[in-house]
Protein backbone atom coordinates (compact mmCIF):
# COMPACT_ATOMS: atom_id res chain seq x y z
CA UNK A 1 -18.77 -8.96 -11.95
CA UNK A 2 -16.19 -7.43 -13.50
CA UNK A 3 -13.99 -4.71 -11.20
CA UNK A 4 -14.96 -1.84 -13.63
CA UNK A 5 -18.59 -2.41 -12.60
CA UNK A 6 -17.97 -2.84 -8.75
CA UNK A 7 -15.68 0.43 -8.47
CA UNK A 8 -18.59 2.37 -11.05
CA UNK A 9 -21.49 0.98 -8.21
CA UNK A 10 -19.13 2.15 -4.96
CA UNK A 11 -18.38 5.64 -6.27
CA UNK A 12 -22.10 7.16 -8.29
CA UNK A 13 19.62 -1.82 1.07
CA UNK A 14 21.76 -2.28 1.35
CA UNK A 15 19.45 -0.53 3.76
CA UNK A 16 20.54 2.64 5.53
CA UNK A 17 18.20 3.88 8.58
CA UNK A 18 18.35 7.09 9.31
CA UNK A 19 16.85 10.24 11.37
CA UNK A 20 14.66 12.68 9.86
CA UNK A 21 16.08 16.40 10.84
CA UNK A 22 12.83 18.17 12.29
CA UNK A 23 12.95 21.67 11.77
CA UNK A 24 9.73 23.19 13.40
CA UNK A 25 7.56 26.04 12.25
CA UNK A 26 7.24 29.03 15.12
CA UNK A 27 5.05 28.14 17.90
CA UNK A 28 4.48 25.02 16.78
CA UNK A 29 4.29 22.15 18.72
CA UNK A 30 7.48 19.62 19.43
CA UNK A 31 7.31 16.24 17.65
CA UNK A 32 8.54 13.71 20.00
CA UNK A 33 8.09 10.52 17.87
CA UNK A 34 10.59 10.92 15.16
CA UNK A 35 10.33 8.43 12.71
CA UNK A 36 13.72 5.99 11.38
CA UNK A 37 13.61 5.50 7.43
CA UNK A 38 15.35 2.77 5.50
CA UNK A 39 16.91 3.53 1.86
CA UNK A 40 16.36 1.59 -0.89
CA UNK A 41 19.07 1.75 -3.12
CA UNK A 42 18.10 2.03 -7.05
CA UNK A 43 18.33 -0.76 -9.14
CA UNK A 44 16.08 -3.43 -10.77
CA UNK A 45 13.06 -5.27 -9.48
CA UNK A 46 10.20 -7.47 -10.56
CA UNK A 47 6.91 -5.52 -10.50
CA UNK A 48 3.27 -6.79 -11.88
CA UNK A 49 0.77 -3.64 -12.54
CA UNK A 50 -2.25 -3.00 -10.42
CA UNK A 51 -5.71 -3.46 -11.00
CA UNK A 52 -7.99 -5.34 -13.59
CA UNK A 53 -6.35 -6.14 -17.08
CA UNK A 54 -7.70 -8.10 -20.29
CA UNK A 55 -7.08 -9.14 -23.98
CA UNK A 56 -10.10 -8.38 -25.66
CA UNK A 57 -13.15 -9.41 -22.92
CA UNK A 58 -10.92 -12.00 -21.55
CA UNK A 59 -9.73 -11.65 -18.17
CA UNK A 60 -5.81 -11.82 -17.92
CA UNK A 61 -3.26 -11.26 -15.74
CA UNK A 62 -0.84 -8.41 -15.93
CA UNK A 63 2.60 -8.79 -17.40
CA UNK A 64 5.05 -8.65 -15.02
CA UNK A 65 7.85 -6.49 -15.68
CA UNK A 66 11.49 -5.57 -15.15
CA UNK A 67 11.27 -1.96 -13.53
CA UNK A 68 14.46 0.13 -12.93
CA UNK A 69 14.72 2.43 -9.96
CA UNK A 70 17.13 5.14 -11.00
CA UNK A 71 17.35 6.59 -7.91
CA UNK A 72 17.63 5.43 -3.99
CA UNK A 73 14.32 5.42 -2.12
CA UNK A 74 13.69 6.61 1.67
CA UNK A 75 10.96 4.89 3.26
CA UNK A 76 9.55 4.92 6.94
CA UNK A 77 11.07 1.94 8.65
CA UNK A 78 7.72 1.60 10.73
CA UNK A 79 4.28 2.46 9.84
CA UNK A 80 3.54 5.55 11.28
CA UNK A 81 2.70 5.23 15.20
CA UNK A 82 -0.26 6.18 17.29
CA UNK A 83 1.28 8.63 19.30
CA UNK A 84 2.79 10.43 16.04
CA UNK A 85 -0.60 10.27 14.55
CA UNK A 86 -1.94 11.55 17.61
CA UNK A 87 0.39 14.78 17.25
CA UNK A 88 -1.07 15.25 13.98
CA UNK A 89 -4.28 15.00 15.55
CA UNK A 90 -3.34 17.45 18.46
CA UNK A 91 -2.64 20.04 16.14
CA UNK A 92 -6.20 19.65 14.10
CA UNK A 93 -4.73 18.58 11.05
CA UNK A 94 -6.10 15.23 11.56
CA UNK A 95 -8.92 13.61 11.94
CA UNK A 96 -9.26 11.72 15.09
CA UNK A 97 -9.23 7.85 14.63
CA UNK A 98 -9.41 4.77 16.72
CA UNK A 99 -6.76 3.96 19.26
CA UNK A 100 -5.71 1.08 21.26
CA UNK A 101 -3.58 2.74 23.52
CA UNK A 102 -0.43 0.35 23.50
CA UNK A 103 3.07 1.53 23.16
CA UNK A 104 4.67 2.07 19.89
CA UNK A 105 2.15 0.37 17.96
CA UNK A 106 0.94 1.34 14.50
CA UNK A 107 -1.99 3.71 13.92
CA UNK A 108 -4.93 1.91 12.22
CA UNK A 109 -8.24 2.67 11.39
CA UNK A 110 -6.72 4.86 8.35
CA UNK A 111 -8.65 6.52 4.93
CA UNK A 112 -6.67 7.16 2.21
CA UNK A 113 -7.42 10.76 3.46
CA UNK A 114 -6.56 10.37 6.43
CA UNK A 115 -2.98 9.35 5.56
CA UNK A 116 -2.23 11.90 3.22
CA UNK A 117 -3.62 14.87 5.50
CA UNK A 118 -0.94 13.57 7.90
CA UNK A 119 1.64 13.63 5.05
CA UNK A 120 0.66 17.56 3.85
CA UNK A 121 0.70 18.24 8.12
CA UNK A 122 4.21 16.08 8.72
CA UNK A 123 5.67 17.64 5.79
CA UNK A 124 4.98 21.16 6.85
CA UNK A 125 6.24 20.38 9.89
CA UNK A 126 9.24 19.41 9.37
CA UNK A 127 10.06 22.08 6.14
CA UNK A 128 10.77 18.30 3.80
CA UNK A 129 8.64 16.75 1.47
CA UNK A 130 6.49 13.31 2.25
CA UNK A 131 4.06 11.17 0.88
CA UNK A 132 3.01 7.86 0.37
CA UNK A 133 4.40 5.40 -1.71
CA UNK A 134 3.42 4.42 -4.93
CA UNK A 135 2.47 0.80 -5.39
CA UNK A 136 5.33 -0.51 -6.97
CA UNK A 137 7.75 1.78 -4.60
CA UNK A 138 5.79 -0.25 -2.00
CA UNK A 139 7.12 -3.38 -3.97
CA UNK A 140 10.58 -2.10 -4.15
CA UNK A 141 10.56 -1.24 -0.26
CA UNK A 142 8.69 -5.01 0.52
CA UNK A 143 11.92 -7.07 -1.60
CA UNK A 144 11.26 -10.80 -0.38
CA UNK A 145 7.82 -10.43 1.36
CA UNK A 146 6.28 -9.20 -1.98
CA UNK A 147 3.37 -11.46 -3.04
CA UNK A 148 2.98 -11.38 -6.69
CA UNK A 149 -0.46 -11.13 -7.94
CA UNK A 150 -0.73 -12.89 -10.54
CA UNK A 151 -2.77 -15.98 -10.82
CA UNK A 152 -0.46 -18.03 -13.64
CA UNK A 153 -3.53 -19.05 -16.00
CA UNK A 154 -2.41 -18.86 -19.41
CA UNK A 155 -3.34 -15.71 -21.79
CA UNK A 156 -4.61 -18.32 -24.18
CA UNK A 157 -7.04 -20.06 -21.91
CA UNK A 158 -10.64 -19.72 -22.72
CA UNK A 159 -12.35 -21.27 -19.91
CA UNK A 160 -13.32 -18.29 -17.55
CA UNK A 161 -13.81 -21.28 -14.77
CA UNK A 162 -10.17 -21.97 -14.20
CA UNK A 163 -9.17 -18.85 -13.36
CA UNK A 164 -12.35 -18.21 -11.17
CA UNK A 165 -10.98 -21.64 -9.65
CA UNK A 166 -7.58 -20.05 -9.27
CA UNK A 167 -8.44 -17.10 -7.56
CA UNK A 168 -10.73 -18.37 -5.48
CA UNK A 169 -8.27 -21.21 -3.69
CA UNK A 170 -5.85 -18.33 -3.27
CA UNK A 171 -8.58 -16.09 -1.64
CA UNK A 172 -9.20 -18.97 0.64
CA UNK A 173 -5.74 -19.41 1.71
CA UNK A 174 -5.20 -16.06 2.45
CA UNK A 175 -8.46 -16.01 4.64
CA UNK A 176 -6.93 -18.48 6.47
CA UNK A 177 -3.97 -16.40 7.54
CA UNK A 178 -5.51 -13.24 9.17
CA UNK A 179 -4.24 -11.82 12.50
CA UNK A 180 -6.87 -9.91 14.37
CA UNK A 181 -4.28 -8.72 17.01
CA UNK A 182 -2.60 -5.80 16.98
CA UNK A 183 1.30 -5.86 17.58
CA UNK A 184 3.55 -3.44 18.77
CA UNK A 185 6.47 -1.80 16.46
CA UNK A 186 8.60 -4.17 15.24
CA UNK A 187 6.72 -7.70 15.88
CA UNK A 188 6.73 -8.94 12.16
CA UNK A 189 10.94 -8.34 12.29
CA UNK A 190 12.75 -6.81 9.41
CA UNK A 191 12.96 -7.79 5.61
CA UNK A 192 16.10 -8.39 3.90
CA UNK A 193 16.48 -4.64 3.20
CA UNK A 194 15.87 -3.34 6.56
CA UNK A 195 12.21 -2.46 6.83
CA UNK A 196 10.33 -3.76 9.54
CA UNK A 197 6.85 -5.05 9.55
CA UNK A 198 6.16 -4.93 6.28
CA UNK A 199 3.58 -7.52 5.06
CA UNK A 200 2.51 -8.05 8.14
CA UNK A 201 -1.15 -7.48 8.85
CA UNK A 202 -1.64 -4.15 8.88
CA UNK A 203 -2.19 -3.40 4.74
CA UNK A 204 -0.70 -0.19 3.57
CA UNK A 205 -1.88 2.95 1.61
CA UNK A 206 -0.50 3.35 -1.52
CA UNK A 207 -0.84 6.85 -4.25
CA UNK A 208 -1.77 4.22 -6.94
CA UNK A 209 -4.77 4.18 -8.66
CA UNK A 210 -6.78 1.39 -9.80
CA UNK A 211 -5.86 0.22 -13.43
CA UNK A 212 -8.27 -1.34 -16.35
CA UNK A 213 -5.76 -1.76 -18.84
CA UNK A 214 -6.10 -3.76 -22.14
CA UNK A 215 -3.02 -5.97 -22.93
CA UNK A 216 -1.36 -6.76 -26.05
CA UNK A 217 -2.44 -9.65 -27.85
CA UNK A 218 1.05 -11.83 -27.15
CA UNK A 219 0.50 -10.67 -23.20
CA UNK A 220 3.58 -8.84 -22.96
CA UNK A 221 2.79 -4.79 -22.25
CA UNK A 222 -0.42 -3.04 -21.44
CA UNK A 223 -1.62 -0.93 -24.25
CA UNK A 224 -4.09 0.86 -23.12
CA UNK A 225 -5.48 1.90 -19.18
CA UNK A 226 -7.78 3.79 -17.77
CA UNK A 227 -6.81 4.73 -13.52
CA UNK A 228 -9.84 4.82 -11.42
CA UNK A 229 -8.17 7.37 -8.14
CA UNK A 230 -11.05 7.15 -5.82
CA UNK A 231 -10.22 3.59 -5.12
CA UNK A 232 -6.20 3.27 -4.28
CA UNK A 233 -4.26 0.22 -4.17
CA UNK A 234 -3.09 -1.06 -0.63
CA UNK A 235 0.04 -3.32 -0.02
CA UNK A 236 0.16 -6.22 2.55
CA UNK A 237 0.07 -10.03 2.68
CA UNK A 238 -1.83 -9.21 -0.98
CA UNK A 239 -2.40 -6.49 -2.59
CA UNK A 240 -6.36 -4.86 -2.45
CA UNK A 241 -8.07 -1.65 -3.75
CA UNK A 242 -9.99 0.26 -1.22
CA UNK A 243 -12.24 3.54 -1.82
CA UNK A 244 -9.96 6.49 -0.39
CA UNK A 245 -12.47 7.27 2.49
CA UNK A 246 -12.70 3.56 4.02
CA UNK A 247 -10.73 3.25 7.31
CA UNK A 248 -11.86 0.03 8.31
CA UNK A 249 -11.93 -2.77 4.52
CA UNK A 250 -14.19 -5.55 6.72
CA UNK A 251 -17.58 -3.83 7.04
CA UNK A 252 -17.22 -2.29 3.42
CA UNK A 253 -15.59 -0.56 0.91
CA UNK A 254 -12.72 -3.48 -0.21
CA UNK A 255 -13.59 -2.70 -4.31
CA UNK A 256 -11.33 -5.44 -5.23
CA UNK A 257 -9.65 -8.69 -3.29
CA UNK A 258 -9.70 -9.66 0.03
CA UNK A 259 -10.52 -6.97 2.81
CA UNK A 260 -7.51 -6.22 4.95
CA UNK A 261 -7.34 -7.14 8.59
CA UNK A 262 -5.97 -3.16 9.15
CA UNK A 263 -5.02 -0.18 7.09
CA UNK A 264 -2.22 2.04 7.97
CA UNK A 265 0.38 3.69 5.94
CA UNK A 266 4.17 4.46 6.07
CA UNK A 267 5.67 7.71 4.34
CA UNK A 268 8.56 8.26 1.32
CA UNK A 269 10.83 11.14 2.05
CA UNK A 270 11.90 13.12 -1.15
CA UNK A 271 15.15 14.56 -1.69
């Protein structure tokens, strides 16, 4: 079944860590979990677009692309924590979530809602402007530990079978590697760029849309899409598309790919 179909049916551094400066709004309360951030420096990086692309009917992957960053990019160095969640919570502009009580470790059980009513609360809390990443910011930020997506069938092949063959020894390999634990801050170690537990198994919330997109007929640029935004894309050992209410992938709502062990989210800082 084509993703189209599926998404229709679910919805009828050089790295530089710094502080954030909190400024508070009166009578507010104090934030005591103030979050490090990594910058990305700009530049150039590989990037593969997300969602479900074809030539014609024919089922493709993307084409990956050379993306320039023009500018530096300041992402969370952790995903954000339970007890900064909880603050957010506190001050009902959250909605309460599951908890597993152990120090410094990431907030899960997240909707795509969820994360960016914490953004809109976090950002008026501290007078600066944050939000989640966009998928391929999410690439830029993940450097080594980025899995590419594509499944390297040719754009010329006509038998639908080998890439259902392809895609379905990858899925099984990356069933094979879930971690049902949760770890505290800091227990999948740093990329080469300075963020920490990226990849790891906690998938990520991204802003990006899900993509049908028709590609050219040499497989070299997508010519035409269409973004489906109540599903989102979400970054981890392999990139997925969840509907923007799901906290919790396994017991439903994974549109596309394999359901995440966890969802969380880390936050961009603008300007």
């Amino acid at each position: 079944m084509r993703p189209l179909v599926i998404l229709a049916a679910v919805l009828a551094i050089g790295a530089v860590a710094t502080t954030a400066t909190v400024m508070l709004w009166p009578n507010s309360p104090q934030i005591t979990d103030v979050p490090d951030t990594v910058v990305i420096p700009a530049g150039s990086y590989n990037y593969r677009p997300s969602g479900d692309f074809r030539i014609g009917t024919r089922s493709v992957d993307a084409p990956r692309e050379i993306r320039s960053a023009g500018a530096d990019l300041e992402i969370m160095k952790y995903p954000v924590s339970e007890t900064l969640y909880a603050q957010c919570v506190a001050a009902a502009a959250c909605t309460e979530t599951t908890v597993i009580g152990l120090l410094e470790a990431p907030q899960t059980d997240i909707s795509y809602v969820d994360a960016t009513d914490f953004a809109r609360w976090y950002s008026d809390m501290t007078q600066q402007t944050w939000r989640l990443p966009t998928d391929d910011e999410w690439v830029r930020a993940a450097g080594e530990r980025y899995v590419d997506a594509g499944l390297g069938i040719d754009k010329n092949e006509d038998d639908p079978s080998k890439r259902w063959l392809a895609n379905y020894r990858r899925l099984v390999s990356e069933r094979g590697d879930s971690d049902v634990e949760i770890h505290r801050q800091g227990h999948f170690g740093v990329n080469e760029l300075g963020v920490s537990d990226i990849a790891g198994n906690i998938w990520e919330w991204t802003e990006s849309c899900f993509i049908n997109g028709q590609v050219s007929e040499d497989g070299s640029a997508v010519v035409e899409q269409t973004n489906y935004c109540g599903v989102r894309a979400v970054q981890g050992k392999h990139r997925a598309f969840i509907i923007e209410f799901v906290r919790d992938a396994k017991v439903g709502g994974c549109a596309v790919g394999i359901p995440p062990d966890y969802l969380g989210f880390r936050l961009v800082r603008e300007g």
